[in-house]
C-alpha atoms as a PDB file:
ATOM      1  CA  UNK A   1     -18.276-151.626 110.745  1.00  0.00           C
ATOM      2  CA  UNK A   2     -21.097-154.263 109.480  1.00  0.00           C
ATOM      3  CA  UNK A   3     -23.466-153.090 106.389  1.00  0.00           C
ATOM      4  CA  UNK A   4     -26.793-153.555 107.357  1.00  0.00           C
ATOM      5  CA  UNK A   5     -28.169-156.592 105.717  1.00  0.00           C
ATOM      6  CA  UNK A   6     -30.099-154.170 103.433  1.00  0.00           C
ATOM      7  CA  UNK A   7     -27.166-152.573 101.707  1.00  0.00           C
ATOM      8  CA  UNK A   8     -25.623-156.394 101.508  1.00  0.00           C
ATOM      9  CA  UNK A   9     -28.907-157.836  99.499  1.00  0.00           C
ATOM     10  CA  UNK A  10     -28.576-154.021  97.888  1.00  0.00           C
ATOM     11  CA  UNK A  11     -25.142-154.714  96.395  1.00  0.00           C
ATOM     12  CA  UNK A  12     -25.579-158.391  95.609  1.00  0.00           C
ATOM     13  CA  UNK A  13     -28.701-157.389  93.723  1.00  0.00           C
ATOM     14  CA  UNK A  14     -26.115-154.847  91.917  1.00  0.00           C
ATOM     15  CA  UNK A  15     -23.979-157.337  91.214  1.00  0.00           C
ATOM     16  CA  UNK A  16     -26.619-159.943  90.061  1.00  0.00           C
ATOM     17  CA  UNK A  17     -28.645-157.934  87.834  1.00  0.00           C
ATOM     18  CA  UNK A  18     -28.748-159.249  83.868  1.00  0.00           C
ATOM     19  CA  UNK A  19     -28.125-156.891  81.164  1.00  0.00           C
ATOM     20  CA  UNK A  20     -28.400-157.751  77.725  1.00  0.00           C
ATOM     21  CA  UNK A  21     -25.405-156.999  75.657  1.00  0.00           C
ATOM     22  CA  UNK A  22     -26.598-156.367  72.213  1.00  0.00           C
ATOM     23  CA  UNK A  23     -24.971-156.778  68.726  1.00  0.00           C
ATOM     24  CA  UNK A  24     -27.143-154.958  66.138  1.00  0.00           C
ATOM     25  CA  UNK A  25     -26.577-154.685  62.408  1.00  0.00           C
ATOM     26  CA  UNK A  26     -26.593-150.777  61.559  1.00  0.00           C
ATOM     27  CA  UNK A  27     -28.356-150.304  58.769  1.00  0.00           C
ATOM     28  CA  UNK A  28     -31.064-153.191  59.187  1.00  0.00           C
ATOM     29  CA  UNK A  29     -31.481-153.311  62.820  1.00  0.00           C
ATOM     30  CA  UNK A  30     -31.142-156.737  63.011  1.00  0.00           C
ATOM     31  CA  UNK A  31     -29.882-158.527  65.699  1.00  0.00           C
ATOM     32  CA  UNK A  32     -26.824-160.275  65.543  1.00  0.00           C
ATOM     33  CA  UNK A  33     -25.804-161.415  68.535  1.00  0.00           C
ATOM     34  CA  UNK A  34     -26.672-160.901  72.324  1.00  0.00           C
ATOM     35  CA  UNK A  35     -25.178-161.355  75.653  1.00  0.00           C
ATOM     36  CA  UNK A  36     -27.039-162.036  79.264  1.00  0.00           C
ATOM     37  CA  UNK A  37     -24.366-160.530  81.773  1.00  0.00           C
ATOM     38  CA  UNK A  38     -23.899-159.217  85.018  1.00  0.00           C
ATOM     39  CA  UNK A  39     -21.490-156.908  86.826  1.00  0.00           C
ATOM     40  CA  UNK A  40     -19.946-159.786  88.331  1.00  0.00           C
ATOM     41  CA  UNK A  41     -19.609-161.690  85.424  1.00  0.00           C
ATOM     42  CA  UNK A  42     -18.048-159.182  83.685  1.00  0.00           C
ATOM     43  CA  UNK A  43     -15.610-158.551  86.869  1.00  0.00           C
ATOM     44  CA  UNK A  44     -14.994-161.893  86.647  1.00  0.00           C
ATOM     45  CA  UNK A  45     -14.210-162.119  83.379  1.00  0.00           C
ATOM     46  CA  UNK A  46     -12.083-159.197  83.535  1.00  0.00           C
ATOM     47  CA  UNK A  47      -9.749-160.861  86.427  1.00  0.00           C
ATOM     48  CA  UNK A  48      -9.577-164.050  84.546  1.00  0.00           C
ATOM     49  CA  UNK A  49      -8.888-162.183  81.202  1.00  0.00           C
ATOM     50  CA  UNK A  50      -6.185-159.758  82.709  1.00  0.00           C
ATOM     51  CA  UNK A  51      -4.439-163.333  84.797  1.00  0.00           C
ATOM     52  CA  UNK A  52      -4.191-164.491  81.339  1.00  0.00           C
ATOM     53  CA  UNK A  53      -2.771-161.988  79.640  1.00  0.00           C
ATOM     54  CA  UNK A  54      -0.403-161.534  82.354  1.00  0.00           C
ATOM     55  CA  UNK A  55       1.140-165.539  82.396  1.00  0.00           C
ATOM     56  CA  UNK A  56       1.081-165.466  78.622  1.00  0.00           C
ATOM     57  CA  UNK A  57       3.481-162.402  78.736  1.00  0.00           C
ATOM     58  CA  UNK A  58       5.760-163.928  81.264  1.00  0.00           C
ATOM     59  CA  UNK A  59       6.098-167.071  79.367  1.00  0.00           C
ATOM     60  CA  UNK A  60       6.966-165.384  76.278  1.00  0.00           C
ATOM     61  CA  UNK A  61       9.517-163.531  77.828  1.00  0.00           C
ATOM     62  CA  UNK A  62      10.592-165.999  79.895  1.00  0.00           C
ATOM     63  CA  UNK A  63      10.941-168.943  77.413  1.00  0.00           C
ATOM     64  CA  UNK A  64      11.093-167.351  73.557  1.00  0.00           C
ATOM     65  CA  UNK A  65      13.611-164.763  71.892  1.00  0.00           C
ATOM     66  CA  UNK A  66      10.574-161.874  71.903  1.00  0.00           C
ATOM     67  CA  UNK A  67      12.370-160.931  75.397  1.00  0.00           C
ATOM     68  CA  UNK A  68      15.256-159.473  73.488  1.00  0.00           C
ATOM     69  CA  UNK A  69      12.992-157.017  71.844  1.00  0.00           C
ATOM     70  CA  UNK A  70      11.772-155.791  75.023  1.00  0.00           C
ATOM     71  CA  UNK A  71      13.855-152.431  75.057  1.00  0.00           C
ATOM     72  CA  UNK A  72      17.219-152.450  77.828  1.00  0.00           C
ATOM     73  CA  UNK A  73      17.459-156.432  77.869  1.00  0.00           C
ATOM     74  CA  UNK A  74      20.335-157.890  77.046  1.00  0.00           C
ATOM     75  CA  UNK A  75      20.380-160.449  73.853  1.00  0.00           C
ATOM     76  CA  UNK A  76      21.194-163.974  74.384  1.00  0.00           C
ATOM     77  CA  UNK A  77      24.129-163.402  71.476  1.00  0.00           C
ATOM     78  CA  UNK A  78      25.560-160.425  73.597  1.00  0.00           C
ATOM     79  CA  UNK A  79      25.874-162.124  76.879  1.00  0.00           C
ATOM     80  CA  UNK A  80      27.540-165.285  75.281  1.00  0.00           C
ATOM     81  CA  UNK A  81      29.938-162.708  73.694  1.00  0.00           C
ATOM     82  CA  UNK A  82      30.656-161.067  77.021  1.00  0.00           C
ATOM     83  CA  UNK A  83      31.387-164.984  78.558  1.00  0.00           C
ATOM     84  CA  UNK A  84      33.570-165.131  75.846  1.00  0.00           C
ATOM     85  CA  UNK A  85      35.360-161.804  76.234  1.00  0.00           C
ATOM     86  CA  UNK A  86      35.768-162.665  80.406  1.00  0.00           C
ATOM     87  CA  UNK A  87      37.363-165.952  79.724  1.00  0.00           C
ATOM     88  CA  UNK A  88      39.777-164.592  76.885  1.00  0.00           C
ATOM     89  CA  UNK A  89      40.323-161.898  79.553  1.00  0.00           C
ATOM     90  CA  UNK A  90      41.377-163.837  82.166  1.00  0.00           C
ATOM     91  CA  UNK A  91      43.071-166.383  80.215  1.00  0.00           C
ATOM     92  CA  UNK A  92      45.439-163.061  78.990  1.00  0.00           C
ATOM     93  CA  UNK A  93      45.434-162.076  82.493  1.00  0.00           C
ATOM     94  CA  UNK A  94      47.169-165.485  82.982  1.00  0.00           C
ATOM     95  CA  UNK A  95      49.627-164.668  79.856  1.00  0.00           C
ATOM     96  CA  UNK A  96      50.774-161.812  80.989  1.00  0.00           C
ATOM     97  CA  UNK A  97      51.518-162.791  84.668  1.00  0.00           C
ATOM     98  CA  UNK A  98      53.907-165.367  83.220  1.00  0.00           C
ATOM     99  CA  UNK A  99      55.585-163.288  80.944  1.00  0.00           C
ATOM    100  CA  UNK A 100      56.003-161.099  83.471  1.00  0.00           C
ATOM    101  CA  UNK A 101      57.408-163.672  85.712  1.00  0.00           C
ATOM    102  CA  UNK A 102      59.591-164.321  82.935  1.00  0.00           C
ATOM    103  CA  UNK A 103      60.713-161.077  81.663  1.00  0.00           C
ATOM    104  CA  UNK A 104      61.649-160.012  85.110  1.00  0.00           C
ATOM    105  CA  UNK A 105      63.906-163.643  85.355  1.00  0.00           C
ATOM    106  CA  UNK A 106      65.330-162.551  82.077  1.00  0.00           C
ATOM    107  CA  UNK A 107      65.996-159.038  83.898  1.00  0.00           C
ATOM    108  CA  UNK A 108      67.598-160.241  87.114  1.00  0.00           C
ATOM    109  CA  UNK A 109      70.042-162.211  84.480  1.00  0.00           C
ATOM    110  CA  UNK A 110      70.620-159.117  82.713  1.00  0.00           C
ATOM    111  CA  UNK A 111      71.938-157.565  86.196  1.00  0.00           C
ATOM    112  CA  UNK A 112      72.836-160.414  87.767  1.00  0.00           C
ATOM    113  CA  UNK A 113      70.279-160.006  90.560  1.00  0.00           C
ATOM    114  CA  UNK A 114      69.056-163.033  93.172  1.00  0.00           C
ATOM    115  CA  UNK A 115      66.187-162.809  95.557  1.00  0.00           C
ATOM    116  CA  UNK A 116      67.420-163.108  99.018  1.00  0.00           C
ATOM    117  CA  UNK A 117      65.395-166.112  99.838  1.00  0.00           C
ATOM    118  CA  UNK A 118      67.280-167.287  96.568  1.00  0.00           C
ATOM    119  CA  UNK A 119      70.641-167.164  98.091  1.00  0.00           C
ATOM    120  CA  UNK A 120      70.337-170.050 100.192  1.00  0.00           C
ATOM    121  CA  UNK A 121      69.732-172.038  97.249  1.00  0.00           C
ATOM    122  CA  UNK A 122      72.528-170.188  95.486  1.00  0.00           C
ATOM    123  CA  UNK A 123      74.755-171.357  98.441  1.00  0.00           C
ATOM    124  CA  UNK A 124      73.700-175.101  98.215  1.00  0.00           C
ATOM    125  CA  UNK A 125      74.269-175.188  94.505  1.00  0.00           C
ATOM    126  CA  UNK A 126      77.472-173.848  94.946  1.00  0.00           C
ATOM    127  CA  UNK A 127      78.756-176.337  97.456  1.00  0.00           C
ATOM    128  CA  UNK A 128      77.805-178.806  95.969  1.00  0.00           C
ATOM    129  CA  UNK A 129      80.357-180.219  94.089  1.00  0.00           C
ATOM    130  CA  UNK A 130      81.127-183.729  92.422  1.00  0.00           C
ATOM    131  CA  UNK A 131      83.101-186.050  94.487  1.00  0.00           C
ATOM    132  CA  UNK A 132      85.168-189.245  94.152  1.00  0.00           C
ATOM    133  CA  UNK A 133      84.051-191.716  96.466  1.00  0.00           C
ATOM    134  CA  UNK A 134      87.312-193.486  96.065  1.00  0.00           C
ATOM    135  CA  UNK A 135      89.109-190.465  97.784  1.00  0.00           C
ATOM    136  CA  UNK A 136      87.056-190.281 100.653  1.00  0.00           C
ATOM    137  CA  UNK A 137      87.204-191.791 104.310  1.00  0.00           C
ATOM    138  CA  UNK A 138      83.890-193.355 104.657  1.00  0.00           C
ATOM    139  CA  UNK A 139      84.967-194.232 108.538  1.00  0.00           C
ATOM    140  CA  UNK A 140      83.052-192.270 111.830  1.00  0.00           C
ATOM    141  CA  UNK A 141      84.570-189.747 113.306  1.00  0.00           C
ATOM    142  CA  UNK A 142      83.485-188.726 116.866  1.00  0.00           C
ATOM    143  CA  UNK A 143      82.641-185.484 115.475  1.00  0.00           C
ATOM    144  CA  UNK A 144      80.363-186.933 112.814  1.00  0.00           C
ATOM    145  CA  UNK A 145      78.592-189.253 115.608  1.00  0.00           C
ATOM    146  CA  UNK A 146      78.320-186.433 117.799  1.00  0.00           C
ATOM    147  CA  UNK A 147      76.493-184.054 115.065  1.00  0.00           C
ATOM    148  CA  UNK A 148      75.109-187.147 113.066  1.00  0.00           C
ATOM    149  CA  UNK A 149      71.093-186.624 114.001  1.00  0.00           C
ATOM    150  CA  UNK A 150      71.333-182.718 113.895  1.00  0.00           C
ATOM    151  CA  UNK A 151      73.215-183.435 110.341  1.00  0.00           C
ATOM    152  CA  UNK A 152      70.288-185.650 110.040  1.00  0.00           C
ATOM    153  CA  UNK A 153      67.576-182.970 110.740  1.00  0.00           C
ATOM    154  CA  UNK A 154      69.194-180.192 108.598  1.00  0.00           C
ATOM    155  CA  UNK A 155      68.828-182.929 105.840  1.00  0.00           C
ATOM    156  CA  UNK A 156      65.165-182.868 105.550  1.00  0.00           C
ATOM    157  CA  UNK A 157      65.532-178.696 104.820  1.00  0.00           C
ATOM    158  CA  UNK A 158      68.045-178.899 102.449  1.00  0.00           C
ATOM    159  CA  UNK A 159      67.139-176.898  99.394  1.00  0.00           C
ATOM    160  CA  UNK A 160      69.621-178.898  97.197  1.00  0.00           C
ATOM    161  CA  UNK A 161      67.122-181.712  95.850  1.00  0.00           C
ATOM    162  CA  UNK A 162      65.004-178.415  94.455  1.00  0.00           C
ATOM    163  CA  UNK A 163      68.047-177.393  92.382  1.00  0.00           C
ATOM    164  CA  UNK A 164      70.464-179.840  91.238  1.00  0.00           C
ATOM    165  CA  UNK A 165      71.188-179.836  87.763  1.00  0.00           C
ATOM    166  CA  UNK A 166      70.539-183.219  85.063  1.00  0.00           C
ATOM    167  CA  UNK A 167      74.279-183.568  83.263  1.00  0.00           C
ATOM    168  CA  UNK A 168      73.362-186.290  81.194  1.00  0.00           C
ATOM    169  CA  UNK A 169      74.467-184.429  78.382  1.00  0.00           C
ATOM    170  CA  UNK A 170      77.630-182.277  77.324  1.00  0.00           C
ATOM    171  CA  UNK A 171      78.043-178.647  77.172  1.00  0.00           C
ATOM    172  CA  UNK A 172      79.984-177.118  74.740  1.00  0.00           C
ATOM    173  CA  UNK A 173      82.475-174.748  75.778  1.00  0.00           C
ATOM    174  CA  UNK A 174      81.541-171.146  74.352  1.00  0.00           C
ATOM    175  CA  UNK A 175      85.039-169.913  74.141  1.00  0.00           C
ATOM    176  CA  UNK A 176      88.182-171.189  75.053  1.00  0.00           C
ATOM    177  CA  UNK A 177      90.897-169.264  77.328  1.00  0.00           C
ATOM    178  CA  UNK A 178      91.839-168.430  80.659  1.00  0.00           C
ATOM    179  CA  UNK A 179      89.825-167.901  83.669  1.00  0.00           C
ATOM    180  CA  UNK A 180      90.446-164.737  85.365  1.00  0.00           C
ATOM    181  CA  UNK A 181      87.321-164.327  87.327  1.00  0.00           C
ATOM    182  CA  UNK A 182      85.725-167.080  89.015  1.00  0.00           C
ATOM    183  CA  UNK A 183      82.044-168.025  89.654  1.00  0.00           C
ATOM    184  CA  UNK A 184      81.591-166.571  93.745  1.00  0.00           C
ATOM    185  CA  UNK A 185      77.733-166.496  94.890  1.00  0.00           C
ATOM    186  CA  UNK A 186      79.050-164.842  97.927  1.00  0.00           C
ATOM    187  CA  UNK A 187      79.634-161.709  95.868  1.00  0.00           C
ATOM    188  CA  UNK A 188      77.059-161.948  93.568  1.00  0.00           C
ATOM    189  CA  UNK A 189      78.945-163.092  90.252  1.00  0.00           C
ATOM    190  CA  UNK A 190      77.368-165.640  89.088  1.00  0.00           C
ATOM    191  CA  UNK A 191      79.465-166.089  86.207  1.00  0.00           C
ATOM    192  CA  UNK A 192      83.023-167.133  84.975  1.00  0.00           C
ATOM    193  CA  UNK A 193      84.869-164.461  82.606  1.00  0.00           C
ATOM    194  CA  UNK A 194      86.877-165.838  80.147  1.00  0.00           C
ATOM    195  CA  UNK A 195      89.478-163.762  78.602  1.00  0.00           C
ATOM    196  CA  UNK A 196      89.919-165.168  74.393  1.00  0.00           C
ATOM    197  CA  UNK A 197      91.986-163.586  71.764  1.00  0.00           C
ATOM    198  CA  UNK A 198      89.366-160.564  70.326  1.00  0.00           C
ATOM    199  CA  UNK A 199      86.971-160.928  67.928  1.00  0.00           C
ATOM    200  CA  UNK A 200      86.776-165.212  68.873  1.00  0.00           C
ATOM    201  CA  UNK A 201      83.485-166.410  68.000  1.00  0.00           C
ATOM    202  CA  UNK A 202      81.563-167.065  70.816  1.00  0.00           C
ATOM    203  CA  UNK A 203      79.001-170.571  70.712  1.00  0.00           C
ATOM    204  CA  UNK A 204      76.216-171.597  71.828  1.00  0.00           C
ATOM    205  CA  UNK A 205      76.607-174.142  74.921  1.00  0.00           C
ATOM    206  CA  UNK A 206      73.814-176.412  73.981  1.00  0.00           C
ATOM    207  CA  UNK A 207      71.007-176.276  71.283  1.00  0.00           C
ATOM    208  CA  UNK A 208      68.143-173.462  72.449  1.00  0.00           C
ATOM    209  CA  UNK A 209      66.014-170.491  70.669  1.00  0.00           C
ATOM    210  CA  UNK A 210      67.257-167.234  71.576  1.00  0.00           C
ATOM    211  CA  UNK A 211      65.301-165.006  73.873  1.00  0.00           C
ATOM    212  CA  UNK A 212      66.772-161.744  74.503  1.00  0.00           C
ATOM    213  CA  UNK A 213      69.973-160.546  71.545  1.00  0.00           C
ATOM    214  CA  UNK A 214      70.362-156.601  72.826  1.00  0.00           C
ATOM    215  CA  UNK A 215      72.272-153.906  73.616  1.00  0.00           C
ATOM    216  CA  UNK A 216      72.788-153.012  77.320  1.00  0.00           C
ATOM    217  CA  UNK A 217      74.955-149.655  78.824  1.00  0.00           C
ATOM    218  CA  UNK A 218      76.472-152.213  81.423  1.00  0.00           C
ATOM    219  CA  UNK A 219      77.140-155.464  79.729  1.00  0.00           C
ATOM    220  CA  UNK A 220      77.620-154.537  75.798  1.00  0.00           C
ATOM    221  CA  UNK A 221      75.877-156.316  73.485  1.00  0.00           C
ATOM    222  CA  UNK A 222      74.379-159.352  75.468  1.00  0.00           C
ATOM    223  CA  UNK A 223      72.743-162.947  73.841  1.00  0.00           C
ATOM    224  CA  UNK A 224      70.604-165.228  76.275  1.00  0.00           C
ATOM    225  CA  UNK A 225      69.637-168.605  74.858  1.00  0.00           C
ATOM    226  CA  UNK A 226      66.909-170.998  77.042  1.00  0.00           C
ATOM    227  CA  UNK A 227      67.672-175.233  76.045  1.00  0.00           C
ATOM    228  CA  UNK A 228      66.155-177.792  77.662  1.00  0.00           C
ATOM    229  CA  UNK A 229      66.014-179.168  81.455  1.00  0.00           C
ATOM    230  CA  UNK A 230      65.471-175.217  82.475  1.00  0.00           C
ATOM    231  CA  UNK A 231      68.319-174.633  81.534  1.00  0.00           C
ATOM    232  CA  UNK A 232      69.558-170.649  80.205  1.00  0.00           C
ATOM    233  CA  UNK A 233      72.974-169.687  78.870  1.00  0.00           C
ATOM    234  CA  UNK A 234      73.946-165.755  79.132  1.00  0.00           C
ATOM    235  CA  UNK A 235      77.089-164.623  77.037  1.00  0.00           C
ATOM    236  CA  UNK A 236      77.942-161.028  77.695  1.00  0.00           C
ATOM    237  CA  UNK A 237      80.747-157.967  76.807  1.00  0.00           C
ATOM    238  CA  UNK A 238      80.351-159.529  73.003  1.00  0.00           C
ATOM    239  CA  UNK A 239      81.718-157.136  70.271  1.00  0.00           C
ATOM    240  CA  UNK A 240      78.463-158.049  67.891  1.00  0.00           C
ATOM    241  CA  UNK A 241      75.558-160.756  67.734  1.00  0.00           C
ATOM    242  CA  UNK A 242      75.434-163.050  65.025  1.00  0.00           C
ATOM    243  CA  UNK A 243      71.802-164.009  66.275  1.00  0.00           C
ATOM    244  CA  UNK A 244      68.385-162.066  66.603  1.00  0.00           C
ATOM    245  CA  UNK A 245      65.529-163.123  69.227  1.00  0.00           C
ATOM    246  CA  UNK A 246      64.292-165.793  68.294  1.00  0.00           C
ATOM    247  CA  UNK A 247      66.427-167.711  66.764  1.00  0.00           C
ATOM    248  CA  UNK A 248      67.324-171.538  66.962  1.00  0.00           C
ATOM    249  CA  UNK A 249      70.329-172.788  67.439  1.00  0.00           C
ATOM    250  CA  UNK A 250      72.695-175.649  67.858  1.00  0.00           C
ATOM    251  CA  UNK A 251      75.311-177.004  70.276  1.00  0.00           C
ATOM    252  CA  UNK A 252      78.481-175.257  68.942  1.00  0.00           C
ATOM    253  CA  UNK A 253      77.132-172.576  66.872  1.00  0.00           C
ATOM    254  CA  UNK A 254      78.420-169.329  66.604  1.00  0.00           C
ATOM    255  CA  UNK A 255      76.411-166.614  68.099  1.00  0.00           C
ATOM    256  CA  UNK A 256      78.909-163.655  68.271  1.00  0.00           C
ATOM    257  CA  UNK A 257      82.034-162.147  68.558  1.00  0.00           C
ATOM    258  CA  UNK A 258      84.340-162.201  72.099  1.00  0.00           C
ATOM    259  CA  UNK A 259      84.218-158.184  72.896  1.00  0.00           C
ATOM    260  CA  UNK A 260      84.871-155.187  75.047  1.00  0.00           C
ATOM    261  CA  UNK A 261      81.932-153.596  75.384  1.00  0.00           C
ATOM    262  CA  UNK A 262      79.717-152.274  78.118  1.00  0.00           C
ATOM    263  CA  UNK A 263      81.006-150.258  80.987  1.00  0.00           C
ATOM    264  CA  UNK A 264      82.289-153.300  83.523  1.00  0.00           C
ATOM    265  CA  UNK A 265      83.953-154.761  80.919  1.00  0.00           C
ATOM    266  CA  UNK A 266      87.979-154.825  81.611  1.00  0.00           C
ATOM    267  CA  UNK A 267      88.980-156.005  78.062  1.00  0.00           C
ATOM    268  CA  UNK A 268      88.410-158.486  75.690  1.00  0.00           C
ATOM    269  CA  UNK A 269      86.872-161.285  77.498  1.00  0.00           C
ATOM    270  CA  UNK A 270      83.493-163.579  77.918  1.00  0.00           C
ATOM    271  CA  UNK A 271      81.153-162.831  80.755  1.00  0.00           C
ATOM    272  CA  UNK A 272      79.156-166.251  80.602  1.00  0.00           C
ATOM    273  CA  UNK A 273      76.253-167.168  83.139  1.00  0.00           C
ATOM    274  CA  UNK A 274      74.150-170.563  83.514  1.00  0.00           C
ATOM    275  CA  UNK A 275      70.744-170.809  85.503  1.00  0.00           C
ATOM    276  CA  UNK A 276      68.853-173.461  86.485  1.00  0.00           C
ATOM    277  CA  UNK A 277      65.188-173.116  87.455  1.00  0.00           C
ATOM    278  CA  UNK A 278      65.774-169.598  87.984  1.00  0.00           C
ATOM    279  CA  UNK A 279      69.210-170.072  89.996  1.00  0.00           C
ATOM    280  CA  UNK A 280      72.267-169.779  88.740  1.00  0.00           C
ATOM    281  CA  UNK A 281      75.162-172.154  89.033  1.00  0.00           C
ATOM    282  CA  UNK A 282      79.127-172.595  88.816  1.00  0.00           C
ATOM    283  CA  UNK A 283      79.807-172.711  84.813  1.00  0.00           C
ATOM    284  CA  UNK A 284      83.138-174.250  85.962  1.00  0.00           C
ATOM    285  CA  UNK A 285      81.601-177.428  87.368  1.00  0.00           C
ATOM    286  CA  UNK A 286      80.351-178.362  83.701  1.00  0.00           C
ATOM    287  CA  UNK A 287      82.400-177.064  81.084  1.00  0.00           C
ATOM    288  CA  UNK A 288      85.801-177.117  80.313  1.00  0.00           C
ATOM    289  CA  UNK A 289      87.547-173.830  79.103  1.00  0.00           C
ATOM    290  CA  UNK A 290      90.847-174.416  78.935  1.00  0.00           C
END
């Protein structure tokens, strides 16, 4: 609905009208200062004073420190501490998923436990054993031309190129005596038990820190030592350790005493274990006991 062009020259005289805005001094009378407005200069002025105030106050908060006074924001200080705290967090998070990883390694040792996707690489180490190529007939067969490209496909699967072992170096036997139970994957020992003379000192195969020198209800007092190349040593059934956790030691270096203890042992003897990468393999094919 349309004023009536006498209420619209009404209202703009409204808004038109000059008033005199006067500044007096109170005890004199005398003018001071003086002002010629109207109502829409002083709307105006109003609008433009409140825009102002308005973008000044987002520009402080927005680019000076007086927006960490405003009460329920977060200082600058505080949220670079709580970047801080999430990286060390996750970087922990990280930690502890390894250790894990390797505590529960240290734990299949302990009880002789392999994954069953782990077998087939337990199998592979196992067979493979160092051969003479002087002793072998290097002629075809018709049975090896027959299976030849299946051989040939099989190859490409093989799981032995993930674990073979570096043996550029020498182990040193950690007792010596007679074998009476040999390495078998097939049955889960992964070990070779040596039965010594009691109280033989028992040495450390190759130089290593020792990472786990405790007692256990099945295996008696048991040492684990980690070397080089990914390489651990396990020595259990001793009668005492002559090393704590954490520990270093050398090639040949005695690290406790040939024992009977633990509730599988049989008498006095050496339960000793090597893993590779996380497998184990034949102590037999690299160390002579006898």
């Amino acid at each position: 609905m349309k004023l009536p062009k006498k209420d619209k020259r009404k209202i703009k005289q409204k808004l038109l009208h000059k008033y005199r805005l006067v500044i007096l001094n109170e005890d004199t009378f005398e003018e001071r200062l003086s002002f010629q407005l109207s109502k829409l200069n002083v709307i105006i002025l109003t609008a433009i004073s409140a825009l102002l105030l308005v973008s000044g106050t987002a520009l402080l908060i927005a680019f000076t420190p007086i927006r960490e006074y405003i009460p329920g924001y977060s200082s600058t200080a505080l949220k670079n501490k709580a970047t801080r705290l999430t990286l060390t967090v996750d970087s922990l998070t990280t930690v502890v998923n390894k250790n894990s990883a390797y505590f529960r390694s240290i734990r299949n040792m302990l009880i002789g436990k392999v994954d069953s996707l782990d077998m087939k690489q337990v199998y592979t180490l196992e067979d493979s054993k160092p051969v003479d190529a002087d002793t072998v007939n290097l002629s075809a067969s018709q049975q090896d031309s027959i299976l030849r490209a299946k051989v040939e496909q099989e190859d490409k699967y093989n799981l032995i190129e993930k674990a073979t072992f570096n043996t550029n170096f020498t182990l040193f036997p950690p007792v010596s005596g007679r074998i009476t139970e040999v390495y078998n994957a097939e049955e889960r020992h992964y070990a070779v038990d040596v039965v010594t003379e009691k109280n033989e000192p028992v040495k450390a195969t190759l130089d290593g820190v020792v990472i786990f020198a405790e007692w256990t209800a099945e295996t008696g007092y048991v040492i684990i030592i980690e070397h080089n190349f990914g390489l651990i040593s396990v020595y259990k059934h001793n009668a005492t350790l002559l090393k704590n956790q954490g520990d270093l030691v050398t090639a040949g270096e005695a690290i406790a005493v040939v024992g009977d203890t633990g509730e599988f042992s049989y008498g006095p003897h050496l339960h000793f274990e090597l893993w590779v990468d996380g497998y184990p393999v034949n102590p037999s094919d690299y160390i002579n006991f006898e």
